[in-house]
C-alpha atoms as a PDB file:
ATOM      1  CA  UNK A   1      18.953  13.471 -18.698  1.00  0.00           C
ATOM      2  CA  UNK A   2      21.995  14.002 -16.372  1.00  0.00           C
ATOM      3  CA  UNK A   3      22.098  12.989 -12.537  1.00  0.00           C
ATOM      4  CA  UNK A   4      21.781  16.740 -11.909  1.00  0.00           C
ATOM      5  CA  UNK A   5      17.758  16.200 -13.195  1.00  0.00           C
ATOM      6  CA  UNK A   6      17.203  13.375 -11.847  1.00  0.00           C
ATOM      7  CA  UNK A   7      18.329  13.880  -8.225  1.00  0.00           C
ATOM      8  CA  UNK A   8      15.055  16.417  -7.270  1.00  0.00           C
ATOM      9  CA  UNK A   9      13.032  13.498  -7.954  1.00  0.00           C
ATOM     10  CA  UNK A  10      14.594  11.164  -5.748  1.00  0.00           C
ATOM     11  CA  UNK A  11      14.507  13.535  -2.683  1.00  0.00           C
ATOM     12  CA  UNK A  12      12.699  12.229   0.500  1.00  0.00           C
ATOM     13  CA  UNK A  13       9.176  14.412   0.928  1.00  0.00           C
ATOM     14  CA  UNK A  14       7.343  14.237   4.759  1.00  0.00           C
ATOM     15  CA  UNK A  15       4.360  12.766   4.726  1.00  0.00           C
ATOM     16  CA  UNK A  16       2.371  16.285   5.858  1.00  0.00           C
ATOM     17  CA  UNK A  17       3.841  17.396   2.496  1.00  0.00           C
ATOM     18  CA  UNK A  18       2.080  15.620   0.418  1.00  0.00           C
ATOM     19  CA  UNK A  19      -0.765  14.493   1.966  1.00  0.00           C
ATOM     20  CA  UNK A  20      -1.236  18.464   2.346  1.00  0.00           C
ATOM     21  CA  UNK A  21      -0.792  18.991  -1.856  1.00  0.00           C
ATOM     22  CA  UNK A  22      -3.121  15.923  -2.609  1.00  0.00           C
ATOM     23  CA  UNK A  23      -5.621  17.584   0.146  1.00  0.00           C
ATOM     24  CA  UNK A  24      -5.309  20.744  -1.578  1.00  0.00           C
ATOM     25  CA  UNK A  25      -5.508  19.490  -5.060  1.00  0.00           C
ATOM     26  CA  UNK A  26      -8.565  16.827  -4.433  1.00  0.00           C
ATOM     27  CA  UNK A  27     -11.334  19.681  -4.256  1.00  0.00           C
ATOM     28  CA  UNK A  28     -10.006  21.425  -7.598  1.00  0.00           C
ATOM     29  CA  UNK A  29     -10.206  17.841  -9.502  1.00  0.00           C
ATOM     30  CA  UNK A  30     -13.591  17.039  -8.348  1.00  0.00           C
ATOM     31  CA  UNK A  31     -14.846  20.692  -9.476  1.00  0.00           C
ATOM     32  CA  UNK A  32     -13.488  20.058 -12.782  1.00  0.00           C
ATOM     33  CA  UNK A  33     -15.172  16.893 -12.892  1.00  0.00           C
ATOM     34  CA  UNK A  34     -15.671  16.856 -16.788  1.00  0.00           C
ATOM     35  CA  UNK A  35     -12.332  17.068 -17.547  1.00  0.00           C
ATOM     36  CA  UNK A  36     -10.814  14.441 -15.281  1.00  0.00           C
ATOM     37  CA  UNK A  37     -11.263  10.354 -15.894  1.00  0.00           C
ATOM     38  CA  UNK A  38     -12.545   8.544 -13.491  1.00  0.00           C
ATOM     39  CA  UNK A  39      -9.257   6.824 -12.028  1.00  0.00           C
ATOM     40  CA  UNK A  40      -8.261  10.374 -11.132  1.00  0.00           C
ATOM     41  CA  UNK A  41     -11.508  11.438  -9.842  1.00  0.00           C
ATOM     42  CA  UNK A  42     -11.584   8.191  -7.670  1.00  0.00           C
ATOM     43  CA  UNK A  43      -8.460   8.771  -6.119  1.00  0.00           C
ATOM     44  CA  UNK A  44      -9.460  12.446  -5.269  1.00  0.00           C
ATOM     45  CA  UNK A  45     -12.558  11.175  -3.729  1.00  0.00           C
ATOM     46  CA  UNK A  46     -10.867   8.384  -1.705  1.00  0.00           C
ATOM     47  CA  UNK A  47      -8.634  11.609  -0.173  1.00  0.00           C
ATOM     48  CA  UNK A  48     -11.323  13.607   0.396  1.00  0.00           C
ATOM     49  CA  UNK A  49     -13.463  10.593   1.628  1.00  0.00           C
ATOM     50  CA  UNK A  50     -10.853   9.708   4.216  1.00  0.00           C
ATOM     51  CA  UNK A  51      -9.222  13.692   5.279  1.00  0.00           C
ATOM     52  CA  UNK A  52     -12.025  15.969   4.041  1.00  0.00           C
ATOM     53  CA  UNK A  53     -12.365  18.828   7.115  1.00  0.00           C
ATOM     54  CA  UNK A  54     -16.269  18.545   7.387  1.00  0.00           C
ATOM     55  CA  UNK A  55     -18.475  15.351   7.703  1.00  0.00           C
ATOM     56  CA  UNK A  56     -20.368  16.698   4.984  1.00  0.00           C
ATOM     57  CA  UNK A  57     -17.261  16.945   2.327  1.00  0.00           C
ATOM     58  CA  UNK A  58     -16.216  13.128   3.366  1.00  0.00           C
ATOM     59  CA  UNK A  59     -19.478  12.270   3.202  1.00  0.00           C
ATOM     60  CA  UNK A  60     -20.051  13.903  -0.334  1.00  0.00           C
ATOM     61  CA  UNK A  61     -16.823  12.626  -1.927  1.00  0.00           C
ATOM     62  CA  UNK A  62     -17.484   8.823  -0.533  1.00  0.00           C
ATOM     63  CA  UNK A  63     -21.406   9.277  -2.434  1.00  0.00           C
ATOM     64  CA  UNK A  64     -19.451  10.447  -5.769  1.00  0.00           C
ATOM     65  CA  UNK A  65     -17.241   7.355  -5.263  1.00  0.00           C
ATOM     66  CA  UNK A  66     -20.398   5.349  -5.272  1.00  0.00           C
ATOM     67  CA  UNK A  67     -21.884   7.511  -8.708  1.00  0.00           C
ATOM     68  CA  UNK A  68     -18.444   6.368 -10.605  1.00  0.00           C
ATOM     69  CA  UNK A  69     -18.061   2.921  -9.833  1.00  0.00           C
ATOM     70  CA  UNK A  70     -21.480   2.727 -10.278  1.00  0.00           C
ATOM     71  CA  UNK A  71     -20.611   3.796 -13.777  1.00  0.00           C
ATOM     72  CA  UNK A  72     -18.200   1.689 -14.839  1.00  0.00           C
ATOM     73  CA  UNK A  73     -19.868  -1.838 -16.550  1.00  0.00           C
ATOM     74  CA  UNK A  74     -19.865  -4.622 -14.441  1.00  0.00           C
ATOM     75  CA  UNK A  75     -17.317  -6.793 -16.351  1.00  0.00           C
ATOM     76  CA  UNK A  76     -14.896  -4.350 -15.962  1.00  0.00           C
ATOM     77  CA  UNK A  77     -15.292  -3.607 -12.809  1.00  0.00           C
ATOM     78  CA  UNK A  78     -14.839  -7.657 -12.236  1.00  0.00           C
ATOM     79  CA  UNK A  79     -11.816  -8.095 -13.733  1.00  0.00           C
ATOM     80  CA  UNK A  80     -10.187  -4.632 -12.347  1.00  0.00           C
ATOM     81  CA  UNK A  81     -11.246  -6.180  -8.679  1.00  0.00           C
ATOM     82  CA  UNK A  82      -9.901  -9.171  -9.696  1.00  0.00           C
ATOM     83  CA  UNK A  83      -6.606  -7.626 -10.635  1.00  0.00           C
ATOM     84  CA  UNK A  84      -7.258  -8.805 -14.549  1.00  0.00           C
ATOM     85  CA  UNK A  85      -7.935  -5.792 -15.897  1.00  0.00           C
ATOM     86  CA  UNK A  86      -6.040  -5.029 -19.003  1.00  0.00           C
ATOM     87  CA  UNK A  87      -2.832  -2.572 -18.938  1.00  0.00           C
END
């Protein structure tokens, strides 16, 4: 890899840029929700949750949020709140 590849990466973005592309992108992994894990699926819901455009979309991605943790066993959950959770 020469500086010439890795320079794109290191370029500032605005904010509205990618909040916009995660905004975008959130709806799409949620409707694909079988082939998506659950980290990604949280962190889609957490965007939508927080800069959905209708009450009803924040309020529907913040209830799938609850379904998913929900999910995950309780010991896990434990040790990934208390920042044990293996890498």
């Amino acid at each position: 890899m020469t500086l010439q590849d890795i320079r794109p990466f290191n370029a500032p973005r605005t904010t509205g840029d990618w909040s916009a592309a995660r905004l975008a992108e959130a709806p799409a992994v949620i409707a694909d929700v079988a082939h998506h894990s659950d980290h990604l699926l949280c962190i889609a819901c957490s965007v939508l949750a927080s800069h959905g455009e209708s009450v009803a979309e924040r309020r529907d991605a913040r209830a799938l949020l609850f379904v998913i943790d929900a999910r995950r066993p309780i010991s896990q959950a434990q040790r990934e709140n208390n920042g044990e959770a293996e890498q």
